[in-house]
N, C-alpha and C. Protein backbone atom coordinates (compact mmCIF):
# COMPACT_ATOMS: atom_id res chain seq x y z
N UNK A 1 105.62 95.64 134.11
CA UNK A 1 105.49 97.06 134.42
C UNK A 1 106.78 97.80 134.06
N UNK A 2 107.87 97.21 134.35
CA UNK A 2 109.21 97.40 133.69
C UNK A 2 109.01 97.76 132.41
N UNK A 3 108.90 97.35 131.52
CA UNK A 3 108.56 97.29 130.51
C UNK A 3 107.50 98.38 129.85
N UNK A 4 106.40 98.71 130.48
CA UNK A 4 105.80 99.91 130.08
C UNK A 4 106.23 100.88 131.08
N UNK A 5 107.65 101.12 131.31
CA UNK A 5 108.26 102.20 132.01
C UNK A 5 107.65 102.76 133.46
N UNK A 6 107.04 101.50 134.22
CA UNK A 6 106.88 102.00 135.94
C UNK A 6 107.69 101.38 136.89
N UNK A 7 108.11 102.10 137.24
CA UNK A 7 109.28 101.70 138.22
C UNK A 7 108.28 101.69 139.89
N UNK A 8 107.50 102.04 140.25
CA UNK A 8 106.46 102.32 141.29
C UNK A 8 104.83 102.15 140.70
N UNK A 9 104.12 101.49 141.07
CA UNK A 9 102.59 101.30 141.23
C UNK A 9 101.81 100.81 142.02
N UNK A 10 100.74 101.43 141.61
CA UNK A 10 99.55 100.49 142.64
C UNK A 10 99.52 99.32 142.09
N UNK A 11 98.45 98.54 142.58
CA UNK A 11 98.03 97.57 142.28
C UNK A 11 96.30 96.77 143.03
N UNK A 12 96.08 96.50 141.81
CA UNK A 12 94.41 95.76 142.56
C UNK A 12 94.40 93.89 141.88
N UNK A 13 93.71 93.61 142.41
CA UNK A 13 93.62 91.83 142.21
C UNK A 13 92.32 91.22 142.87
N UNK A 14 91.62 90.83 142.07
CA UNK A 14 90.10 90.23 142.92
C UNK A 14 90.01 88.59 142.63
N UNK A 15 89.84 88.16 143.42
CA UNK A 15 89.92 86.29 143.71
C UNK A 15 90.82 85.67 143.29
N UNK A 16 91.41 85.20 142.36
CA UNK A 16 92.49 84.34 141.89
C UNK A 16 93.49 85.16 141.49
N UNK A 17 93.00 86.59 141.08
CA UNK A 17 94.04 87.89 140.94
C UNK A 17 94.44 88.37 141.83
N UNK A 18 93.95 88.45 142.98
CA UNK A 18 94.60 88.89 143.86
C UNK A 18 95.81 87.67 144.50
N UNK A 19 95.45 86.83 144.09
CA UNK A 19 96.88 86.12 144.51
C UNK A 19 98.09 86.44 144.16
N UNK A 20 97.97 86.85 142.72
CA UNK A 20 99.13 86.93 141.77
C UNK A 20 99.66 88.55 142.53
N UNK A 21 98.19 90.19 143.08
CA UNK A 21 99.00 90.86 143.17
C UNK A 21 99.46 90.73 144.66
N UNK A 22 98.96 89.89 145.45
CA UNK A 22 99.79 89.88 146.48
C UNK A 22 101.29 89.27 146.36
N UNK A 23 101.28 88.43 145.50
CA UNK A 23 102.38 88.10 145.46
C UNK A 23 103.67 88.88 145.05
N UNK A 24 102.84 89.69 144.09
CA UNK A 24 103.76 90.37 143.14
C UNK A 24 103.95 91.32 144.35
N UNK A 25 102.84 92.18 145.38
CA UNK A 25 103.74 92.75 146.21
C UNK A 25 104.70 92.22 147.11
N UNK A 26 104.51 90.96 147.33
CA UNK A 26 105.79 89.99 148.40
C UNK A 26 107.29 90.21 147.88
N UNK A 27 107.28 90.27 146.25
CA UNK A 27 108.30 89.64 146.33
C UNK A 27 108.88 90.60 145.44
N UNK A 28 108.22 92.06 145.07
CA UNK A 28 108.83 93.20 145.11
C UNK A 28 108.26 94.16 145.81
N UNK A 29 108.77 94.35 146.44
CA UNK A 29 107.93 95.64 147.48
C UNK A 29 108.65 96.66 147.10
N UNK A 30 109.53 96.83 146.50
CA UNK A 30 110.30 98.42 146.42
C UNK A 30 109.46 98.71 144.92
N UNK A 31 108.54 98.06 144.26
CA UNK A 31 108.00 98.02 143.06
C UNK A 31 106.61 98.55 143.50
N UNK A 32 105.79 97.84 144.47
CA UNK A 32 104.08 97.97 144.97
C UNK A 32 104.04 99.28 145.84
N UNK A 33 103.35 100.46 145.53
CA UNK A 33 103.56 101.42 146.52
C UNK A 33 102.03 101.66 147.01
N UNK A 34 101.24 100.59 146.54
CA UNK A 34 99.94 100.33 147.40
C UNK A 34 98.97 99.19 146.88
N UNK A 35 98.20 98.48 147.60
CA UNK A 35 97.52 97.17 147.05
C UNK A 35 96.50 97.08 147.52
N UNK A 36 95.52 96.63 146.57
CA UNK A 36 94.22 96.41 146.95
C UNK A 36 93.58 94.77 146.81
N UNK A 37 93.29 94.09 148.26
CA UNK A 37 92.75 92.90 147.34
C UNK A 37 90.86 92.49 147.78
N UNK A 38 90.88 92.09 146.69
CA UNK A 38 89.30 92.22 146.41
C UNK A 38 89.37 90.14 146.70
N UNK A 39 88.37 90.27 147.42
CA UNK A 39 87.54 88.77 147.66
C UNK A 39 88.71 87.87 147.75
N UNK A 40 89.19 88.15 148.61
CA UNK A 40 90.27 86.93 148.82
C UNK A 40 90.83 87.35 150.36
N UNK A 41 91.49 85.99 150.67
CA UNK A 41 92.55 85.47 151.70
C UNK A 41 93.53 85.45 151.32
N UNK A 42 95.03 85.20 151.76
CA UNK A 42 95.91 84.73 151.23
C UNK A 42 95.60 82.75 151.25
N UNK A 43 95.89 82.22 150.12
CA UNK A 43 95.31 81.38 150.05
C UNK A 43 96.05 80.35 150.94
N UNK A 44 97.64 80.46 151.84
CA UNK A 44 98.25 79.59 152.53
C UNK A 44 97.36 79.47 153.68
N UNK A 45 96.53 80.94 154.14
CA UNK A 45 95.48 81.05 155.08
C UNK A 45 94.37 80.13 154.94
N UNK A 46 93.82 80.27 153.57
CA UNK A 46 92.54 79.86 153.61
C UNK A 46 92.70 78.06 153.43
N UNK A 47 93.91 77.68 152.78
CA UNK A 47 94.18 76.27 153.23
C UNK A 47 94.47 75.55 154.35
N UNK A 48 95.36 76.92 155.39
CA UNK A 48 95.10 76.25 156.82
C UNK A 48 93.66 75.97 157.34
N UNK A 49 92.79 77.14 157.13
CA UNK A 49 91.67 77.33 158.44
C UNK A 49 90.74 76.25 157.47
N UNK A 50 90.95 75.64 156.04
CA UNK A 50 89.78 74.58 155.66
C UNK A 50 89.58 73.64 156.51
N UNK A 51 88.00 73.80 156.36
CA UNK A 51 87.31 72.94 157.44
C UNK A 51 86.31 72.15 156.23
N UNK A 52 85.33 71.30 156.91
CA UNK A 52 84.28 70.45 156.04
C UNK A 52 83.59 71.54 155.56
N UNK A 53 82.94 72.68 156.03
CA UNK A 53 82.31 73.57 155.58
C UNK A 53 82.93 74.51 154.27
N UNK A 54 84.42 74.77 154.70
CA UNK A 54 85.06 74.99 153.35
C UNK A 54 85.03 73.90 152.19
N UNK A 55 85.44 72.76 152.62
CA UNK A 55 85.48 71.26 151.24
C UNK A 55 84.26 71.40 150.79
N UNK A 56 83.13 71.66 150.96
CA UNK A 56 81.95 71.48 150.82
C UNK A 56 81.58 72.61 149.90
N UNK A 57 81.83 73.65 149.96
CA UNK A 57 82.02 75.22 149.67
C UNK A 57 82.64 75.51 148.39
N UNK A 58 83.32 74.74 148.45
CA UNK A 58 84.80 74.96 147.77
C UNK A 58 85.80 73.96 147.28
N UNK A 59 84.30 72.75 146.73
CA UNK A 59 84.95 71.93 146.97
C UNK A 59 85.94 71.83 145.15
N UNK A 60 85.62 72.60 144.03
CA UNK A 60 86.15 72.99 143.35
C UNK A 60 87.76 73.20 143.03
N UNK A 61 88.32 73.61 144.37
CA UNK A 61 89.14 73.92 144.45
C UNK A 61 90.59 72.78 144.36
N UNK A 62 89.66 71.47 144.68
CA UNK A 62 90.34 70.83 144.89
C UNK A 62 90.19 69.37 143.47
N UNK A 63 88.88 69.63 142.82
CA UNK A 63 88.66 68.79 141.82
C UNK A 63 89.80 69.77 140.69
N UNK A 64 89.47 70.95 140.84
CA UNK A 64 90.74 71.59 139.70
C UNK A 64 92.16 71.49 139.53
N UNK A 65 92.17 70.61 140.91
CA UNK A 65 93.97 70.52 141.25
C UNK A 65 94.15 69.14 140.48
N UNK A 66 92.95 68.29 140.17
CA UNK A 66 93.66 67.32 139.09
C UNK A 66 93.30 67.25 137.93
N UNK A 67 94.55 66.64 137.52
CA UNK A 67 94.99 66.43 135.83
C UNK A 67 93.81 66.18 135.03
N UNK A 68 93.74 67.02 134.02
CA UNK A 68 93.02 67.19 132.46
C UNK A 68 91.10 66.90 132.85
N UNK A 69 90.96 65.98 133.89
CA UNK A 69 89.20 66.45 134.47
C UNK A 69 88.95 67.73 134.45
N UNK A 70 88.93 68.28 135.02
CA UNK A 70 88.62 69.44 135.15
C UNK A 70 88.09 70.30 134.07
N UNK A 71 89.36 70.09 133.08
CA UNK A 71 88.22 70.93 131.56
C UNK A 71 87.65 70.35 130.76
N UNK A 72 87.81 68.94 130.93
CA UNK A 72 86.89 68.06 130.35
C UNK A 72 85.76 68.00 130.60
N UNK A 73 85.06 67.71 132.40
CA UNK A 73 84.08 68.51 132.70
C UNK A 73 83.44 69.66 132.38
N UNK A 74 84.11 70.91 132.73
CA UNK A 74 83.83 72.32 132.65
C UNK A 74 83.41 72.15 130.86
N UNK A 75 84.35 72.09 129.63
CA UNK A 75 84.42 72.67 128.67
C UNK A 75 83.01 71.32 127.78
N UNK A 76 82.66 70.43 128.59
CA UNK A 76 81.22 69.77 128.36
C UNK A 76 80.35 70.77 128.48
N UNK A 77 79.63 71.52 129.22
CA UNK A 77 78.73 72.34 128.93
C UNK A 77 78.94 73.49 130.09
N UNK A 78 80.02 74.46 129.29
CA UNK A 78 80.67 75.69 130.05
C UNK A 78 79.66 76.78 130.74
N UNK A 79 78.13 76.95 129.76
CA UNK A 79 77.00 77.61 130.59
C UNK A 79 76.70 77.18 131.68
N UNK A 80 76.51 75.56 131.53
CA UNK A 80 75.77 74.98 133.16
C UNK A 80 77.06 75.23 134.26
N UNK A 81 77.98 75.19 133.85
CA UNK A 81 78.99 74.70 135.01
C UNK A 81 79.11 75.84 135.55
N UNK A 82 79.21 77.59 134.91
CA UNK A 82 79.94 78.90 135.46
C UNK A 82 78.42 79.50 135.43
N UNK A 83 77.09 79.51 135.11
CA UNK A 83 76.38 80.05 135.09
C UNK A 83 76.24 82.08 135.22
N UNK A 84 76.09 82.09 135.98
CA UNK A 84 76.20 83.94 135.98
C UNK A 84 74.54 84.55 135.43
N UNK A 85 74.55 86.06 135.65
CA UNK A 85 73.42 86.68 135.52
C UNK A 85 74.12 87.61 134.84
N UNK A 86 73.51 87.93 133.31
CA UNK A 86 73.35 88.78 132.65
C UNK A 86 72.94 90.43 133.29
N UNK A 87 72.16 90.08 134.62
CA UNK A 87 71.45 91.12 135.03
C UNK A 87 72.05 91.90 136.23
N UNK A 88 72.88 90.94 136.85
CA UNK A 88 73.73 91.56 137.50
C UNK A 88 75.25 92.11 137.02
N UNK A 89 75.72 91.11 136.09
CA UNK A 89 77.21 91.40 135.43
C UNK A 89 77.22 92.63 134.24
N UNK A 90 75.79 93.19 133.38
CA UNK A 90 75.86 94.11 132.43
C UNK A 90 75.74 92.82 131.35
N UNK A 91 74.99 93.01 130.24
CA UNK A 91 75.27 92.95 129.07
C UNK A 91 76.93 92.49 128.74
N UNK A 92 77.22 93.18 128.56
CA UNK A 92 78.51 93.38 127.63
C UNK A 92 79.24 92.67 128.69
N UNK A 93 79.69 92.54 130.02
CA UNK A 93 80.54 92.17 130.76
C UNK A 93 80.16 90.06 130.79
N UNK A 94 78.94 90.24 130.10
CA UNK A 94 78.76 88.49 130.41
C UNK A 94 78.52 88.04 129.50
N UNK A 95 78.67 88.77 128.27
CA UNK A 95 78.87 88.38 127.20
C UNK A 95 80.82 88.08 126.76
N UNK A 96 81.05 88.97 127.54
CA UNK A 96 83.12 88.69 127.21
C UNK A 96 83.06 87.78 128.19
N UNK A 97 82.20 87.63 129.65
CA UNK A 97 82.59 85.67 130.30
C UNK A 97 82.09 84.67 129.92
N UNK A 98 81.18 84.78 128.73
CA UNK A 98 80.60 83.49 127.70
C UNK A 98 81.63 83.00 126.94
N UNK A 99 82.09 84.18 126.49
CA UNK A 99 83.31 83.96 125.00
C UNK A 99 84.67 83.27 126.02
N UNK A 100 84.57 83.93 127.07
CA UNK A 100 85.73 83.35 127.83
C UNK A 100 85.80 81.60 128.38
N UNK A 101 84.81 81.68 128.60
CA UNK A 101 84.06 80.38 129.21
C UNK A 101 84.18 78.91 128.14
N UNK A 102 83.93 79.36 127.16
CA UNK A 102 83.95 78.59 125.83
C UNK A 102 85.16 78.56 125.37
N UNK A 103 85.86 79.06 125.53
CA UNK A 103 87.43 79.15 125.03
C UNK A 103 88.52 78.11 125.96
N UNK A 104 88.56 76.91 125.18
CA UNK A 104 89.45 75.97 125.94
C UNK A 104 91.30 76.15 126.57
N UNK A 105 91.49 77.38 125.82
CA UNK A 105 92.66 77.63 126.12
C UNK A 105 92.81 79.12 127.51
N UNK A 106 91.51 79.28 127.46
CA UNK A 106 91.17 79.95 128.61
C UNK A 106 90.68 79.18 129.63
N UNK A 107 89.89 78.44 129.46
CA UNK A 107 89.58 77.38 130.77
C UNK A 107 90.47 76.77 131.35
N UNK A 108 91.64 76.04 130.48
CA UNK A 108 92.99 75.57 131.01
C UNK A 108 93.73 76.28 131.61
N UNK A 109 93.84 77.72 131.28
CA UNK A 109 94.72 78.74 131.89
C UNK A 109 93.90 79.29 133.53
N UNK A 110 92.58 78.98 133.72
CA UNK A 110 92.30 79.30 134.79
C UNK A 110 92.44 78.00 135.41
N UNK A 111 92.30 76.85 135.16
CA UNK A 111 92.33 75.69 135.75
C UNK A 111 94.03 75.49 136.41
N UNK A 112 94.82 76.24 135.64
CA UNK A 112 96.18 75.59 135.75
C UNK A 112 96.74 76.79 136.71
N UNK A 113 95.86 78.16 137.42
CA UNK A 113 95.87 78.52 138.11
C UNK A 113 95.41 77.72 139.64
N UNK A 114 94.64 77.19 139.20
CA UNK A 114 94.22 76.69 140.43
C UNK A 114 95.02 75.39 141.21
N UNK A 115 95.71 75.29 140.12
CA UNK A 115 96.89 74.19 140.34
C UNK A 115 97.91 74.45 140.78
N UNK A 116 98.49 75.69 141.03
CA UNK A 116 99.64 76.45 141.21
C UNK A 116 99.09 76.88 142.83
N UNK A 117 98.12 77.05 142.88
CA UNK A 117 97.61 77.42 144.06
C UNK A 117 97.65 76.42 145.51
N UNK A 118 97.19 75.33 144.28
CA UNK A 118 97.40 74.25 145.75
C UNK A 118 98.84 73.63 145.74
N UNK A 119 99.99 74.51 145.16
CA UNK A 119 101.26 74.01 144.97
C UNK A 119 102.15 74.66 145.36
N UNK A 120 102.92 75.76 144.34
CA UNK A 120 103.91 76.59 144.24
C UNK A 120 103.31 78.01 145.16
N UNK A 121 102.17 77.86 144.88
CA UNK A 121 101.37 79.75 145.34
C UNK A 121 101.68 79.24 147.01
N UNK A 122 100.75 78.27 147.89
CA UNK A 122 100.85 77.65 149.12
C UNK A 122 102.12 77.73 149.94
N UNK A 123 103.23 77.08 148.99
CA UNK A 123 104.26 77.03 149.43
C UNK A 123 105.14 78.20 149.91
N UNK A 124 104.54 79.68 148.85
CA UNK A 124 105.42 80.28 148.74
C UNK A 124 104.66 81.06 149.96
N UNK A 125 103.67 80.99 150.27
CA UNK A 125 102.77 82.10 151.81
C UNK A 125 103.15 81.01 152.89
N UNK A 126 103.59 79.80 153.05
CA UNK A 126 104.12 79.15 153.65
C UNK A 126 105.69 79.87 154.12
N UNK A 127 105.83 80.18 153.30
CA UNK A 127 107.66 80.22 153.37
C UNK A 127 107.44 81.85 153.81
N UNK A 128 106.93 82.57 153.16
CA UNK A 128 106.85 83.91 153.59
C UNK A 128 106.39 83.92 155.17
N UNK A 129 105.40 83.36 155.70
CA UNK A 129 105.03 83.06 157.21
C UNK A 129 106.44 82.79 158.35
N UNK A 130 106.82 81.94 157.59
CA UNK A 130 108.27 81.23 158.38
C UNK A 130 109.29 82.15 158.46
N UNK A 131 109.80 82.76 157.72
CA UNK A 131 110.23 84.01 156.79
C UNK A 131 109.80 85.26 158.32
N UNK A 132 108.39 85.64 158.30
CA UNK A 132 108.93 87.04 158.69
C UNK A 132 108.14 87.77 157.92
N UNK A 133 108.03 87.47 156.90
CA UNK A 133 107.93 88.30 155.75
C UNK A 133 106.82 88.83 155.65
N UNK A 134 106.24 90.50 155.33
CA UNK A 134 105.25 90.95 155.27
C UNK A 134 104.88 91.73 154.17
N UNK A 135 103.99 92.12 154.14
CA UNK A 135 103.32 93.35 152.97
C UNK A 135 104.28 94.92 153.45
N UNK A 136 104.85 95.95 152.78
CA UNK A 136 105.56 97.12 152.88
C UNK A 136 104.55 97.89 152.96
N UNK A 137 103.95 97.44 152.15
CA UNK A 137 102.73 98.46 151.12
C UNK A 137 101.64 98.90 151.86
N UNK A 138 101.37 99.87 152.08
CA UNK A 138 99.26 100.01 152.62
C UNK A 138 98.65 98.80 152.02
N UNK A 139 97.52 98.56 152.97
CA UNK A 139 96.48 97.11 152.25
C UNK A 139 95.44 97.60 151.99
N UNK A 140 94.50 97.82 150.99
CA UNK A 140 93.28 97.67 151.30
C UNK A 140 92.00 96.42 150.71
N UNK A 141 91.58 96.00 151.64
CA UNK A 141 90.71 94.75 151.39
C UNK A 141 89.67 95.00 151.91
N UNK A 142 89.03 94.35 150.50
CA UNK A 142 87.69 94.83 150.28
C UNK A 142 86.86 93.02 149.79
N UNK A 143 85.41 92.54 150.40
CA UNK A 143 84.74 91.80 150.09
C UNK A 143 83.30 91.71 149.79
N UNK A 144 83.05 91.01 149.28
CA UNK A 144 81.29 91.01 148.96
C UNK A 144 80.77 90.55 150.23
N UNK A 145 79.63 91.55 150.34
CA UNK A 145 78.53 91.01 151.86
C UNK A 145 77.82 89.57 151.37
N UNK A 146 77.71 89.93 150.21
CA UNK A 146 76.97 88.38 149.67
C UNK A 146 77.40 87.09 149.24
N UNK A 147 78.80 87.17 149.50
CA UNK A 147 79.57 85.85 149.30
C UNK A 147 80.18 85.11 150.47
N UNK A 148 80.50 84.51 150.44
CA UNK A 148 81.37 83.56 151.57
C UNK A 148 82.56 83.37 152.15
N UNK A 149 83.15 84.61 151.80
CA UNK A 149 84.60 84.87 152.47
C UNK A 149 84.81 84.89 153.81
N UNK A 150 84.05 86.08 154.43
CA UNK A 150 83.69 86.07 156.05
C UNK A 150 83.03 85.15 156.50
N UNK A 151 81.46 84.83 155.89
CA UNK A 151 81.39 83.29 156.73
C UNK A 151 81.77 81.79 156.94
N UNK A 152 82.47 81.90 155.90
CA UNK A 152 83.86 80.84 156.16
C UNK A 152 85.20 80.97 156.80
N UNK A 153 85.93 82.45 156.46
CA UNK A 153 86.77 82.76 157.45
C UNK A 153 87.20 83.46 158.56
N UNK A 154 85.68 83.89 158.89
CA UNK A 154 85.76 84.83 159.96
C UNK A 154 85.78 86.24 159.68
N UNK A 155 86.80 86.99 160.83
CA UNK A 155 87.21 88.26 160.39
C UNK A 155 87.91 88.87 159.41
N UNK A 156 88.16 88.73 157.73
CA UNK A 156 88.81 89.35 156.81
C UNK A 156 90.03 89.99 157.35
N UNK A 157 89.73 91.09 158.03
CA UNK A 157 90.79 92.32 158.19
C UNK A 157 91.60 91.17 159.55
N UNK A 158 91.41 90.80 160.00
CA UNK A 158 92.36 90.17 161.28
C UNK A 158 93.40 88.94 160.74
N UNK A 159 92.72 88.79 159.55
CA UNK A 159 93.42 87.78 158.90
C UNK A 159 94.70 88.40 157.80
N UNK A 160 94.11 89.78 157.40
CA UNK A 160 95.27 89.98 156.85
C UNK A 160 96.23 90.68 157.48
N UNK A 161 95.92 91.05 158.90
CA UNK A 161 96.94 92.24 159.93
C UNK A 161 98.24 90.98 160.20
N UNK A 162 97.81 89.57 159.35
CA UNK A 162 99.05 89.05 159.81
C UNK A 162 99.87 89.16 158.57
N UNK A 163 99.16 89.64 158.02
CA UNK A 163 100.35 89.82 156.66
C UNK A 163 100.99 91.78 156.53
N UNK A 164 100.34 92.35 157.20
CA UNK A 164 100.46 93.67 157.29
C UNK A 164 100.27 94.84 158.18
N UNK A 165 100.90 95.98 158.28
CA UNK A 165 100.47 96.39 159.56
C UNK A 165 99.87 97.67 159.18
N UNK A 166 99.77 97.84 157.91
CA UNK A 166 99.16 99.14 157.41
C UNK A 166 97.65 98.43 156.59
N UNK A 167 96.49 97.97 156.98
CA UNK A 167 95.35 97.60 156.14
C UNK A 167 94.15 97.99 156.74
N UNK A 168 93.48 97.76 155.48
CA UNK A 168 92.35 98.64 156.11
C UNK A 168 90.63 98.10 154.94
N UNK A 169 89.57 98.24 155.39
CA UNK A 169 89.45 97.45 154.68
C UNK A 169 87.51 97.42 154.87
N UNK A 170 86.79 96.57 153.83
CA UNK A 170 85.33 96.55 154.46
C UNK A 170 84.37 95.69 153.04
N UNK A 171 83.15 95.07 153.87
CA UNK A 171 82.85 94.72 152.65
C UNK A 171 81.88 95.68 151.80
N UNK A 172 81.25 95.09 150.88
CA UNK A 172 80.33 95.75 149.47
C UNK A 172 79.29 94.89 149.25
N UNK A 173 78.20 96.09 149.21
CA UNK A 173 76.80 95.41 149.22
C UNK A 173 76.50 94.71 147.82
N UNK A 174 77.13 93.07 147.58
CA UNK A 174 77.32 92.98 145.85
C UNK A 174 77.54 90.91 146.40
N UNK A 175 77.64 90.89 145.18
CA UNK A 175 77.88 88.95 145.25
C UNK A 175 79.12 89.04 144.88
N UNK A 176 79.64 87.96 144.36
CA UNK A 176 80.99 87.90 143.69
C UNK A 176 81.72 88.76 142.73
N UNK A 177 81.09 89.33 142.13
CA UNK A 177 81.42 89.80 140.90
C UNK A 177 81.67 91.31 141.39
N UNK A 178 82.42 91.77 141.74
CA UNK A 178 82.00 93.33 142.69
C UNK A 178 82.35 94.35 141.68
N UNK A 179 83.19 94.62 140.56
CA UNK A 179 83.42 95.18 139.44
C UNK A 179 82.02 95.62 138.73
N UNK A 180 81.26 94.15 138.13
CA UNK A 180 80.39 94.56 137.47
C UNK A 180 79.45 94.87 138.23
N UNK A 181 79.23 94.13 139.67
CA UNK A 181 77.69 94.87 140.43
C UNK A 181 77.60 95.88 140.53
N UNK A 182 78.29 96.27 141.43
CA UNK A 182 78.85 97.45 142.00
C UNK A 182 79.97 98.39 141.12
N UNK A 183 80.02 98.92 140.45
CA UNK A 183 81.42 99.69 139.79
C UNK A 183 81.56 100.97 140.58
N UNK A 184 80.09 101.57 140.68
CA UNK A 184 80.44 103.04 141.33
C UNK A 184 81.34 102.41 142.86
N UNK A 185 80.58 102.04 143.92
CA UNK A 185 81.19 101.82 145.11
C UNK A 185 82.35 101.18 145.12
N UNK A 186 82.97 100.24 144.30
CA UNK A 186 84.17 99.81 144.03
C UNK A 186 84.87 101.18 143.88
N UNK A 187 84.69 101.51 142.21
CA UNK A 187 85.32 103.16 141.97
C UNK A 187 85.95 103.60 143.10
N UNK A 188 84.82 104.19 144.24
CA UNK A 188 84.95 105.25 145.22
C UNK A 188 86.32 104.49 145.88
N UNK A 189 86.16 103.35 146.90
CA UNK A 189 86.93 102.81 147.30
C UNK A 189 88.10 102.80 146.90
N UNK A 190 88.43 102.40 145.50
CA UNK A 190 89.67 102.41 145.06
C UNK A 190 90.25 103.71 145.29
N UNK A 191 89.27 104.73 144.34
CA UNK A 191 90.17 106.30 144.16
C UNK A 191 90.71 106.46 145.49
N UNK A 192 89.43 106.45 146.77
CA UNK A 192 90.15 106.92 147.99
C UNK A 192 91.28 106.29 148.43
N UNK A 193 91.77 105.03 148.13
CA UNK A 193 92.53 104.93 148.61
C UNK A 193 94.20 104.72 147.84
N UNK A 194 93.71 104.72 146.53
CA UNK A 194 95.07 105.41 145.77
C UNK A 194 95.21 106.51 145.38
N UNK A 195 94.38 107.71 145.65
CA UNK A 195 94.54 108.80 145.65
C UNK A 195 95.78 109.92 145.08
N UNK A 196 96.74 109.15 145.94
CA UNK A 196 98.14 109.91 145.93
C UNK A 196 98.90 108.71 144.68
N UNK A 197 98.06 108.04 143.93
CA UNK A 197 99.23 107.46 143.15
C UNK A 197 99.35 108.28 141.74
């Protein structure tokens, strides 16, 4: 952002992105002057509260954390493994996660996210916990009614008031994908609440 001359921004991040912008607000806050995270926990959270119902869920999470399986599997037959609906994602939006899907140097790069997650990312919401350390920024968090965030971790918003004291937050009548289901009600959400950026 330096770099394309912002010294102050918002910021949004949905599932594995929102890790990166929470982080990025942790560890500059005089940089984040508001954040939005879409379908996520902080993931030091969601590794404490795993239960069998999470392993089971999610159990992904943890076959991706080892070495070179993972896209060997996946990049065997990348349709069966990520499936998706044309009918919910748009045309055009699941046609750029086909091309993505098939692309081995993209599968590795999400895989080697997920590796960082159960590593360096963990450690570092670990250390921030111990730390003190909180969000500066307004929160707003936002989830799909049709996915499994809340019924695996409960209350969303109570979970992140430990990372912040300004959040605010609700879910969207949509599955995972809340961009392409939903764009208008996403839209709204966002504008209202970066408004002033």
């Amino acid at each position: 952002m330096d770099y394309l001359g912002f010294d102050r921004f918002g910021l949004v991040g949905h599932d594995r992105g929102a890790y990166t912008a929470f982080r990025t607000a942790m560890d500059h806050p005089a940089s984040v002057s508001r954040l939005a995270i879409l379908e996520a926990i902080p993931i030091g959270d969601a590794l404490a509260l795993c239960d069998a119902r999470f392993a089971s869920a999610w159990w992904h999470w943890f076959f991706f954390a080892q070495p070179e399986k993972p896209e060997q599997a996946i990049l065997a037959n990348p349709d069966a493994w990520y499936g998706g609906d044309p009918a919910e994602m748009g045309a055009e939006a699941y046609a750029d996660f086909l091309a993505s899907i098939h692309d081995p140097a993209t599968v590795h790069g999400m895989i080697e996210d997920y590796r960082a997650g159960l590593g360096i990312d963990r450690q570092h919401d670990e250390d921030d916990r111990a730390a003190g350390r909180k969000l500066e920024c307004p929160l707003l968090v936002l989830w799909s009614a049709y996915d499994d965030l809340e019924e695996l971790h409960g209350d969303v918003i109570a979970i992140w008031r430990e990372w912040s004291s300004n959040v605010q937050g609700n879910s969207l009548n949509c599955h995972h994908h809340m961009a392409e289901e939903v764009p208008e009600a996403l839209a709204a959400e966002l504008g209202a609440f970066f408004h002033d950026e």
